[in-house]
Protein backbone atom coordinates (compact mmCIF):
# COMPACT_ATOMS: atom_id res chain seq x y z
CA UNK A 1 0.00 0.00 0.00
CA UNK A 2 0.71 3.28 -0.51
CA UNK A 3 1.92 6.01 2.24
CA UNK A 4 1.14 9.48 2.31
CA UNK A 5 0.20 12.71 4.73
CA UNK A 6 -2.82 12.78 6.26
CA UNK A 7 -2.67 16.76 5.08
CA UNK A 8 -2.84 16.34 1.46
CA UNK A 9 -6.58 14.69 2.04
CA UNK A 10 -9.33 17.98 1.62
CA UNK A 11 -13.31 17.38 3.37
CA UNK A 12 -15.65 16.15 0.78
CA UNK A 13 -13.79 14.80 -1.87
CA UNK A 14 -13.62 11.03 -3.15
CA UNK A 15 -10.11 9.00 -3.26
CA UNK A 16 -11.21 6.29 -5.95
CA UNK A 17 -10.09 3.48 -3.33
CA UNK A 18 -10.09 2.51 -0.11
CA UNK A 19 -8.04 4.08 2.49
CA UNK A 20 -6.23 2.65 5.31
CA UNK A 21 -4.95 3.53 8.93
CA UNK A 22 -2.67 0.20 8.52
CA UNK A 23 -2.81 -3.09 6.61
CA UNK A 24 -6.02 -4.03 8.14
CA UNK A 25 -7.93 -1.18 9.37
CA UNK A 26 -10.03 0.54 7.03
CA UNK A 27 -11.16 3.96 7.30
CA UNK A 28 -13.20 4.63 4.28
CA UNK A 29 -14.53 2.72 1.31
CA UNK A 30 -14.22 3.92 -2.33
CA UNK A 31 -17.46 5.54 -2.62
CA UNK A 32 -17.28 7.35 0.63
CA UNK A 33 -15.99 10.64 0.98
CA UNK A 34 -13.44 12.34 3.10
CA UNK A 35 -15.67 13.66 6.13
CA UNK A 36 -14.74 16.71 8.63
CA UNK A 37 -15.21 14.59 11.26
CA UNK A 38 -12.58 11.85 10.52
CA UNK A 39 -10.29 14.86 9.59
CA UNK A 40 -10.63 15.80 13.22
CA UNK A 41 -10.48 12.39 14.94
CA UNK A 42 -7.24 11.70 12.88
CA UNK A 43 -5.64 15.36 14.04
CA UNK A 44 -7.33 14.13 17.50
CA UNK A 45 -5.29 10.61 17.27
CA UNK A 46 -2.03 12.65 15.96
CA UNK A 47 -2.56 10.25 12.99
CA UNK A 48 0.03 11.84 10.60
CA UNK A 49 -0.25 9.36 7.42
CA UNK A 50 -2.66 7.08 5.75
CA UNK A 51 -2.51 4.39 3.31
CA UNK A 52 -4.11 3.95 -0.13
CA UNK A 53 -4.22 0.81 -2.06
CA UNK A 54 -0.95 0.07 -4.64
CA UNK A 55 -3.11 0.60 -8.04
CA UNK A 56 -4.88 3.87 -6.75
CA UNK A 57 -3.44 7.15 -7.83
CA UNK A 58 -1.82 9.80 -5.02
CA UNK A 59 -4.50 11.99 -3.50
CA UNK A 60 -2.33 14.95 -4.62
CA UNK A 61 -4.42 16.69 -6.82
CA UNK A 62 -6.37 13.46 -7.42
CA UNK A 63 -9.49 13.64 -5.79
CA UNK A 64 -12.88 14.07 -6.88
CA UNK A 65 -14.85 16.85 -5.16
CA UNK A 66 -18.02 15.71 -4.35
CA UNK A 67 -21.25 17.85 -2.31
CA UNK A 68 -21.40 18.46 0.96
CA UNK A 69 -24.21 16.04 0.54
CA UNK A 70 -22.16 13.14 -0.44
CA UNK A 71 -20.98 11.15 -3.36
CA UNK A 72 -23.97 9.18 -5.01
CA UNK A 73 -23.88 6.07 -3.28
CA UNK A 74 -24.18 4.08 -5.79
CA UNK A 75 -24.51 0.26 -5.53
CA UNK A 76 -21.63 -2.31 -6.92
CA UNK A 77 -23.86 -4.41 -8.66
CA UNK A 78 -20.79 -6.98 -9.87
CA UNK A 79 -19.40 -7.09 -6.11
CA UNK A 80 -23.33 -8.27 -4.75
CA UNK A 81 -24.00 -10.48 -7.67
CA UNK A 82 -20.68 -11.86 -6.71
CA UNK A 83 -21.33 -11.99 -2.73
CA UNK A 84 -24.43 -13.93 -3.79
CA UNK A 85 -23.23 -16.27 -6.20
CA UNK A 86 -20.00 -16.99 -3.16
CA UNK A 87 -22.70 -17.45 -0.26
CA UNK A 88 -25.31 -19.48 -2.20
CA UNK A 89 -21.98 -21.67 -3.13
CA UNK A 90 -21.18 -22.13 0.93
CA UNK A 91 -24.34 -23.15 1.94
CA UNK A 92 -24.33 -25.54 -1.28
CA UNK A 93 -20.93 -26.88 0.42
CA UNK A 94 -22.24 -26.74 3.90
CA UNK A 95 -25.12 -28.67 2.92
CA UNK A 96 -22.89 -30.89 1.26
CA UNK A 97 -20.43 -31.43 3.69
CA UNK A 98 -23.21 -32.41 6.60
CA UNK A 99 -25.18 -34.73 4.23
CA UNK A 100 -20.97 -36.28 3.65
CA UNK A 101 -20.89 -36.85 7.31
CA UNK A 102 -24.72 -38.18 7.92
CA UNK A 103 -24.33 -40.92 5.09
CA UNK A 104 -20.10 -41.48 5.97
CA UNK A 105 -18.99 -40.36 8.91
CA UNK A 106 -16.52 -37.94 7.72
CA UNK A 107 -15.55 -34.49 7.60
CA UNK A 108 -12.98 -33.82 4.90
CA UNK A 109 -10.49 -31.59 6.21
CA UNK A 110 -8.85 -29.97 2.96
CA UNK A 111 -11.74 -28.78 1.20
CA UNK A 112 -12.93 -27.51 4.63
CA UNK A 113 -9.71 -25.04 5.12
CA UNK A 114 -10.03 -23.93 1.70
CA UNK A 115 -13.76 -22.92 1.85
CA UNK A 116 -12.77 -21.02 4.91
CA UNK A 117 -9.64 -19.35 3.20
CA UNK A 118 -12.02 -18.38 0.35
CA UNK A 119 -14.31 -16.99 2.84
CA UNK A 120 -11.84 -14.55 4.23
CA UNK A 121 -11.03 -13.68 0.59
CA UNK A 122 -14.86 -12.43 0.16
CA UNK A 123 -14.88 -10.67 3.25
CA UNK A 124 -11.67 -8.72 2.62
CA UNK A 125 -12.81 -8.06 -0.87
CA UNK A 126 -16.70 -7.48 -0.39
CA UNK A 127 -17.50 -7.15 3.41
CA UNK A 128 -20.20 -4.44 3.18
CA UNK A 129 -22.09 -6.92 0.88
CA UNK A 130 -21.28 -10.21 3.07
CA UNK A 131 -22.40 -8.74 5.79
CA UNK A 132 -25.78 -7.85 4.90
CA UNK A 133 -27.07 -10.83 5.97
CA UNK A 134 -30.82 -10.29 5.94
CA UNK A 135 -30.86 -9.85 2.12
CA UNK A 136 -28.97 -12.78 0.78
CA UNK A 137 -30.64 -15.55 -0.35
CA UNK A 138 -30.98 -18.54 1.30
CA UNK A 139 -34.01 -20.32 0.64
CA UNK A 140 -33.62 -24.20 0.11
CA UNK A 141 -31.53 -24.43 2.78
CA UNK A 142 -32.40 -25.68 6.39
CA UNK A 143 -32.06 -23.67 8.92
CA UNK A 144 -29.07 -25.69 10.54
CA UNK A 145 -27.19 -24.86 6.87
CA UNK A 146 -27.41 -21.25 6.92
CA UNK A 147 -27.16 -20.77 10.64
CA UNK A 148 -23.81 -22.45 10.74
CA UNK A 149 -22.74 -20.22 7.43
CA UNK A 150 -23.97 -17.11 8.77
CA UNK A 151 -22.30 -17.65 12.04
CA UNK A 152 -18.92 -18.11 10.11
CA UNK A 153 -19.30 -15.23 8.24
CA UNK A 154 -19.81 -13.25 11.47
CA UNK A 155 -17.06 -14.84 13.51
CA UNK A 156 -14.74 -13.99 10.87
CA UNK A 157 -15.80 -10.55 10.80
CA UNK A 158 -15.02 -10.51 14.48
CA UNK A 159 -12.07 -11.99 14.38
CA UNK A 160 -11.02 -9.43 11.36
CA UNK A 161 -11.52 -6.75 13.89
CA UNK A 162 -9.65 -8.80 16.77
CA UNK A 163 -6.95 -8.99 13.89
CA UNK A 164 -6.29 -12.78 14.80
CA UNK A 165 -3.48 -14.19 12.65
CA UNK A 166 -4.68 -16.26 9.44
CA UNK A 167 -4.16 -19.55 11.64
CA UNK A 168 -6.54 -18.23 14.01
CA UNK A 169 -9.08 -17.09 11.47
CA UNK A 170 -9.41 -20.51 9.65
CA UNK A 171 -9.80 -22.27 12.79
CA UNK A 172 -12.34 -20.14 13.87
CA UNK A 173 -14.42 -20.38 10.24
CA UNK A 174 -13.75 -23.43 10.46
CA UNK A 175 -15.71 -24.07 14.21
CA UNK A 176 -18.23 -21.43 13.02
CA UNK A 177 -19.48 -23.45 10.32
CA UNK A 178 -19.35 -26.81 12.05
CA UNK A 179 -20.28 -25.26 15.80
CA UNK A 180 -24.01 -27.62 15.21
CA UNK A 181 -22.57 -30.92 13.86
CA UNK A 182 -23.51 -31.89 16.90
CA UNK A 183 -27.26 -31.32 16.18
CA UNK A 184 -27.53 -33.45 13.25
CA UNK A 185 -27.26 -36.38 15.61
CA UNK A 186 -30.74 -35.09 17.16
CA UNK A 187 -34.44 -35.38 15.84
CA UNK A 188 -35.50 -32.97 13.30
CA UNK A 189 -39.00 -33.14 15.25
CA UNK A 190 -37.87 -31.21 18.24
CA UNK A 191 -35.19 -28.94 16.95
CA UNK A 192 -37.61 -27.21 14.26
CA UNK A 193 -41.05 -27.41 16.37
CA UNK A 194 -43.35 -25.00 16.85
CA UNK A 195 -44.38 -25.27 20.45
CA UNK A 196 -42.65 -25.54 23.47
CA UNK A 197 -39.92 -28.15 24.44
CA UNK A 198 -40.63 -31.04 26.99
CA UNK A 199 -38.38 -31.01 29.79
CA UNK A 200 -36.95 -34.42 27.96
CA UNK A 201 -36.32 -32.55 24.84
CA UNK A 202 -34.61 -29.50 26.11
CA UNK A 203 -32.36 -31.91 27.61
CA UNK A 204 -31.41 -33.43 24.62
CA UNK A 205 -30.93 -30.68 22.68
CA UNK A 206 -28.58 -29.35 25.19
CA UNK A 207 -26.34 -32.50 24.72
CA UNK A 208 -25.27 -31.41 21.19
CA UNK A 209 -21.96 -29.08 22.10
CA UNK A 210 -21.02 -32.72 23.92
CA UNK A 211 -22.00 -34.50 20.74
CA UNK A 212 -20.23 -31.80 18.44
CA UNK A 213 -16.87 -32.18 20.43
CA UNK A 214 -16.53 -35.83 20.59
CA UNK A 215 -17.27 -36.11 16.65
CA UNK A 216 -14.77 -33.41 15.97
CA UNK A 217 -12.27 -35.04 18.18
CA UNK A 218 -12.50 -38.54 17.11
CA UNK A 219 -12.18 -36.68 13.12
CA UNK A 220 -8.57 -34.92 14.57
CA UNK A 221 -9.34 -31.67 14.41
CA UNK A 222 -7.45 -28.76 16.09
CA UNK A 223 -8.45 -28.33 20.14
CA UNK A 224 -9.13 -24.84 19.35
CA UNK A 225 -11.74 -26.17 16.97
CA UNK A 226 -13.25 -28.74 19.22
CA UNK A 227 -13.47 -26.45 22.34
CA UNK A 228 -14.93 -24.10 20.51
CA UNK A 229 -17.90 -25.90 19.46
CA UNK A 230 -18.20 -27.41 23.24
CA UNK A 231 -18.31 -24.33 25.13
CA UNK A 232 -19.95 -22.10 22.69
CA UNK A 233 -23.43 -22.04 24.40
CA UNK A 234 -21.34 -20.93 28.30
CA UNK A 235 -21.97 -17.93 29.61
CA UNK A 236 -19.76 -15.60 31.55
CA UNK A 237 -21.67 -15.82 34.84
CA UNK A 238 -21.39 -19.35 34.76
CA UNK A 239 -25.13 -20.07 33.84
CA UNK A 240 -24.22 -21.67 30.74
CA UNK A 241 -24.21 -25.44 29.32
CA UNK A 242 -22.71 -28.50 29.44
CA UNK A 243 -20.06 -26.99 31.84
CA UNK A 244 -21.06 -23.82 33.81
CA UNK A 245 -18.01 -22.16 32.99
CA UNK A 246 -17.36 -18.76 33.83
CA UNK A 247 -15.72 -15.93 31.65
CA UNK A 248 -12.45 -16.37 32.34
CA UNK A 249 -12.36 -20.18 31.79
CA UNK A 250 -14.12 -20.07 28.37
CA UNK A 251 -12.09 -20.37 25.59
CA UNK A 252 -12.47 -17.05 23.01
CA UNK A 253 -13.27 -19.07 19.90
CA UNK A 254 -16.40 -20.06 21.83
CA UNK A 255 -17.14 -16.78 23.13
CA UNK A 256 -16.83 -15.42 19.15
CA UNK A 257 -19.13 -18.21 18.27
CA UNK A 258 -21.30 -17.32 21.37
CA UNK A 259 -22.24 -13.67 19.86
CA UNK A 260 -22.46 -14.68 16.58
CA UNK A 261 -24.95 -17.49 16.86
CA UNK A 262 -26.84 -15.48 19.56
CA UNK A 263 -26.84 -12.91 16.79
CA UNK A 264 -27.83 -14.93 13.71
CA UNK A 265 -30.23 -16.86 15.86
CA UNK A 266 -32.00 -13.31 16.45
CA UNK A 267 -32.31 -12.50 12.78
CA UNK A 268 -33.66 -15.55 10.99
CA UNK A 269 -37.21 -16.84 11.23
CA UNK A 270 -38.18 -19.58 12.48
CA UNK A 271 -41.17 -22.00 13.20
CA UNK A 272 -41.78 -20.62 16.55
CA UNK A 273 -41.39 -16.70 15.83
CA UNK A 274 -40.40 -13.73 12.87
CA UNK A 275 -37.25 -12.77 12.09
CA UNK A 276 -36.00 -9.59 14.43
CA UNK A 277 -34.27 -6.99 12.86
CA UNK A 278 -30.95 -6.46 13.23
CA UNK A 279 -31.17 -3.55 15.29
CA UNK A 280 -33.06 -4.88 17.65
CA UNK A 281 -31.14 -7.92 17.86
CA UNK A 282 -28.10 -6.03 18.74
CA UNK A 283 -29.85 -4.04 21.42
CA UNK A 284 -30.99 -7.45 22.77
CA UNK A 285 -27.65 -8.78 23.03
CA UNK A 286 -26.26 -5.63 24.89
CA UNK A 287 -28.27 -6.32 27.50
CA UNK A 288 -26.78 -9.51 28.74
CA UNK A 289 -23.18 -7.85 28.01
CA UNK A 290 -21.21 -8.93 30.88
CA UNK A 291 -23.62 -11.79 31.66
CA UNK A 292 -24.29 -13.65 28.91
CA UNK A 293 -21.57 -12.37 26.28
CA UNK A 294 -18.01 -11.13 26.26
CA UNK A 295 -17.99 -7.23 26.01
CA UNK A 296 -15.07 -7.00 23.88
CA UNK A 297 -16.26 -9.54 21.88
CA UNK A 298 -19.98 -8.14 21.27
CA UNK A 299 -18.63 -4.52 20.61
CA UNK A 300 -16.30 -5.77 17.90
CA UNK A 301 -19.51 -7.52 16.31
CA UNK A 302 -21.19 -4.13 17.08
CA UNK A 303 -18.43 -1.95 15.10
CA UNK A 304 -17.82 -4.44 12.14
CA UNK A 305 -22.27 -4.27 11.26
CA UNK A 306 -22.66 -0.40 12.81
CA UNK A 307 -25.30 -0.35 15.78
CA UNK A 308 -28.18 0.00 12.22
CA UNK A 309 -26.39 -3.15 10.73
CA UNK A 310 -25.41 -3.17 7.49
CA UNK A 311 -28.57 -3.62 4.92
CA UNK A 312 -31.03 -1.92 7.40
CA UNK A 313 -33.94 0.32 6.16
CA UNK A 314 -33.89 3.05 8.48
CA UNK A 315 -36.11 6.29 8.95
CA UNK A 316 -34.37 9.23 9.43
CA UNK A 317 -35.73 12.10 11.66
CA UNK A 318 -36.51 14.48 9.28
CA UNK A 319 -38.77 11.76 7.44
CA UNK A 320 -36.34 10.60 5.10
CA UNK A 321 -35.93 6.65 4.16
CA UNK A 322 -32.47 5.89 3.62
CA UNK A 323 -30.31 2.06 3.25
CA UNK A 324 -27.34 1.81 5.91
CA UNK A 325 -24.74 1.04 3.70
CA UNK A 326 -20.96 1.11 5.29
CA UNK A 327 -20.16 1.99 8.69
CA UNK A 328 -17.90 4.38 10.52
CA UNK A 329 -15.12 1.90 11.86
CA UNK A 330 -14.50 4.57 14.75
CA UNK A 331 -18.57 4.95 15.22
CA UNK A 332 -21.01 2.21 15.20
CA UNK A 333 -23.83 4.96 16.32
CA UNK A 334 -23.35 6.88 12.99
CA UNK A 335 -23.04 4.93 9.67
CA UNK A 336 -23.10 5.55 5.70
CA UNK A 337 -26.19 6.39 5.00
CA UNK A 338 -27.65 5.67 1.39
CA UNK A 339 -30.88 8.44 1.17
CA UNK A 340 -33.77 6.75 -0.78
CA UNK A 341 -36.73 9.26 -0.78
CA UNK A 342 -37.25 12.38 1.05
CA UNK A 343 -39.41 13.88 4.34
CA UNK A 344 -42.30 13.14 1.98
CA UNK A 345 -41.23 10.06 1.39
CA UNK A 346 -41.13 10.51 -2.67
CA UNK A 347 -37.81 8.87 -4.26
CA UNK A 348 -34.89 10.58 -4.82
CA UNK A 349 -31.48 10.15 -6.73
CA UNK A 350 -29.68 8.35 -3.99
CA UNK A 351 -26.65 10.24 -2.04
CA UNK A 352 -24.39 9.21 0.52
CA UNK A 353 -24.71 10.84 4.41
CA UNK A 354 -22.31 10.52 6.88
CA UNK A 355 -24.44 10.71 9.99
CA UNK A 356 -21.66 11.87 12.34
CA UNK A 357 -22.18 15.10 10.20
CA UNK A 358 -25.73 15.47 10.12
CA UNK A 359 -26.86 14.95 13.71
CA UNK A 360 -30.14 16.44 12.64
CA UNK A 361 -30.40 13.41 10.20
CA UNK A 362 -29.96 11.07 13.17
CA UNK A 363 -32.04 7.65 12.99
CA UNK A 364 -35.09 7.45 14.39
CA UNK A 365 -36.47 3.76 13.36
CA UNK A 366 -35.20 0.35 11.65
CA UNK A 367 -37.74 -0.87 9.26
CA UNK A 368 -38.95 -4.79 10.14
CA UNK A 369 -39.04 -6.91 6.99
CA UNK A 370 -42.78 -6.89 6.53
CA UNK A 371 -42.70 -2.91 6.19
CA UNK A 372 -39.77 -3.21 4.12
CA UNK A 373 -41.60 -5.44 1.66
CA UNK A 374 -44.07 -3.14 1.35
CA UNK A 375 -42.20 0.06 0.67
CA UNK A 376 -41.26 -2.21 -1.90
CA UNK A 377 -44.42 -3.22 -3.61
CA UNK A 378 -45.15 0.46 -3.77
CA UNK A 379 -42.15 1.34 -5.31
CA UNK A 380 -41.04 3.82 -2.75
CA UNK A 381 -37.65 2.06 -2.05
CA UNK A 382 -35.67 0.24 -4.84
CA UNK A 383 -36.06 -3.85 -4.94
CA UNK A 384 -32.63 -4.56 -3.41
């Protein structure tokens, strides 16, 4: 990557690529302009130089002024046809790679790394598209497939922020997308039912970390992989299951898994109840911080989606409808905001807001699915 002074960047302009405070933390996308604010938190954090990726020209004299508005925020259509066609192809693999072990008893290790490695490719490559969980596709799938992929997907962008070494992050997409192996072992009668759980039942079902470890054991893989999926459902009071371990005796693979299962689990329908947005998931969550969940760990997960996660329909509190599409890295209260219509709620060319500049803008709702469907049957918000 390339070097340069943090002076040579001017407020509202566009770089053309993304730009850097190291090798792995991103301040701003492409298609986000230089804000005032991170101007000042940069003088603030006596941040002298930045980093722009090798093929992207110097910002010296380079940059496109844009309005204090905001660039158009204009959607990648390539890099989400692309996210798609990657995600429906993991839970194609996933579903492949469970139905393997049902019918032989095996787990192929190989293919499993390099799914993984791929997976860190896409998120490094397309993580404000990954990310948006709640709009990619995944019907044909049981629930058990695209829990265990979505929960990968998150634990990597976790661990991303934790910047764990590439060992670390394989192992831990690895347990993330085998953290239930344990459940195929159990009736599909009980773990998909719409009514409450005998006291028998809830039993059982709380056997499958035990049966998850002892199949991933007796396959060789990596202790970091196997006490992952055993302890992922312990709490930090000690309230947890199978063991009752407390927070400082829970390994931190499990405690990634932990919020990103508790997370996905929040967001997808099921039998039994709707899908929650992710908003409200998160605020859910941050409840039981300390309790039920590793603070670190949940406020990473809260930074990587923004506290309005990635792909939310928001209303803003002038009226506006706008489509929460990159976050602040520095402010999970204040993401990119995509505007869709205006206080009248007619469409408009979209534009990018940085709410850490607009206050006034600030968010005053997240949009549940069913009202989201049917901004889009009217046409007031675009499709996808």
């Amino acid at each position: 990557m390339k070097e340069f002074s943090v002076t040579s960047l001017r407020p509202n302009t566009l770089l053309g690529s993304s730009l850097y405070l190291d090798e792995s933390y991103i301040l701003l996308t492409p298609e986000t302009p230089v804000s005032d604010t991170l101007l000042k938190r940069l003088a603030t954090w006596k941040i002298s130089s930045v980093y722009l990726e090798d093929s992207a020209p110097s910002p010296d004299g380079q940059q496109a002024e844009v309005s204090t508005e905001g660039a158009m925020a204009s959607e990648d259509e390539p890099a989400k046809d692309a996210t798609q066609k990657f995600y429906t192809s993991l839970l194609e693999f996933t579903h492949r790679l469970y139905d393997t072990f049902m019918k032989r008893a095996i787990i192929p290790i190989e293919p499993l790394t390099d799914q993984v490695k791929n997976l860190m490719a896409q998120f490094k490559e397309n993580r404000r598209y990954l990310l948006r969980l709640g709009e990619l596709d995944r019907s044909g799938f049981s629930y058990n497939v695209s829990h265990s992929v979505n929960v990968a997907i998150l634990s990597v962008a976790i661990g991303d922020a934790l910047k764990l070494p590439s060992h670390k992050m394989i192992e831990l997409g690895i347990a993330g997308l085998l953290h239930e192996i344990g459940m195929l072992k159990l009736p599909d009668t009980f773990q998909n039912a719409n009514r409450s759980l005998t006291d028998p039942e809830r039993q059982a079902l709380k056997a499958h970390p035990i049966l998850g470890y002892r199949i991933l054991k007796d396959l060789g893989f990596s202790p970091n992989i196997t006490m992952a999926v055993l302890e992922h459902h312990e709490k930090e009071d000690g309230t947890g299951y199978p063991q009752g371990l407390t927070g400082d005796k829970i390994a931190m693979t499990a405690k990634i898994l932990s919020v990103a299962s508790a997370y996905d689990a929040q967001i997808s329908s099921r039998p039994y109840r709707n899908a929650r947005t992710g908003h409200a998931s998160l605020l859910d969550l941050l409840k039981d911080i300390r309790k039920t969940y590793d603070d670190q760990i949940l406020k990473r997960l809260v930074f990587a989606l923004s506290l309005y996660p990635l792909g939310s329909i928001v209303v803003l509190k002038n009226g506006a409808l706008g489509l929460v599409y990159d976050t602040d890295p520095t402010d999970p209260k204040h993401p990119m905001i995509k505007i869709l219509t205006d206080e009248q709620r007619f469409p408009v060319d979209p534009y990018a807001v940085h709410l850490a500049d607009r206050p006034e803008w600030d968010i005053l709702k997240v949009l549940d699915a069913d009202e989201v469907r049917r901004l889009r049957a009217d046409k007031i918000i675009p499709a996808t």
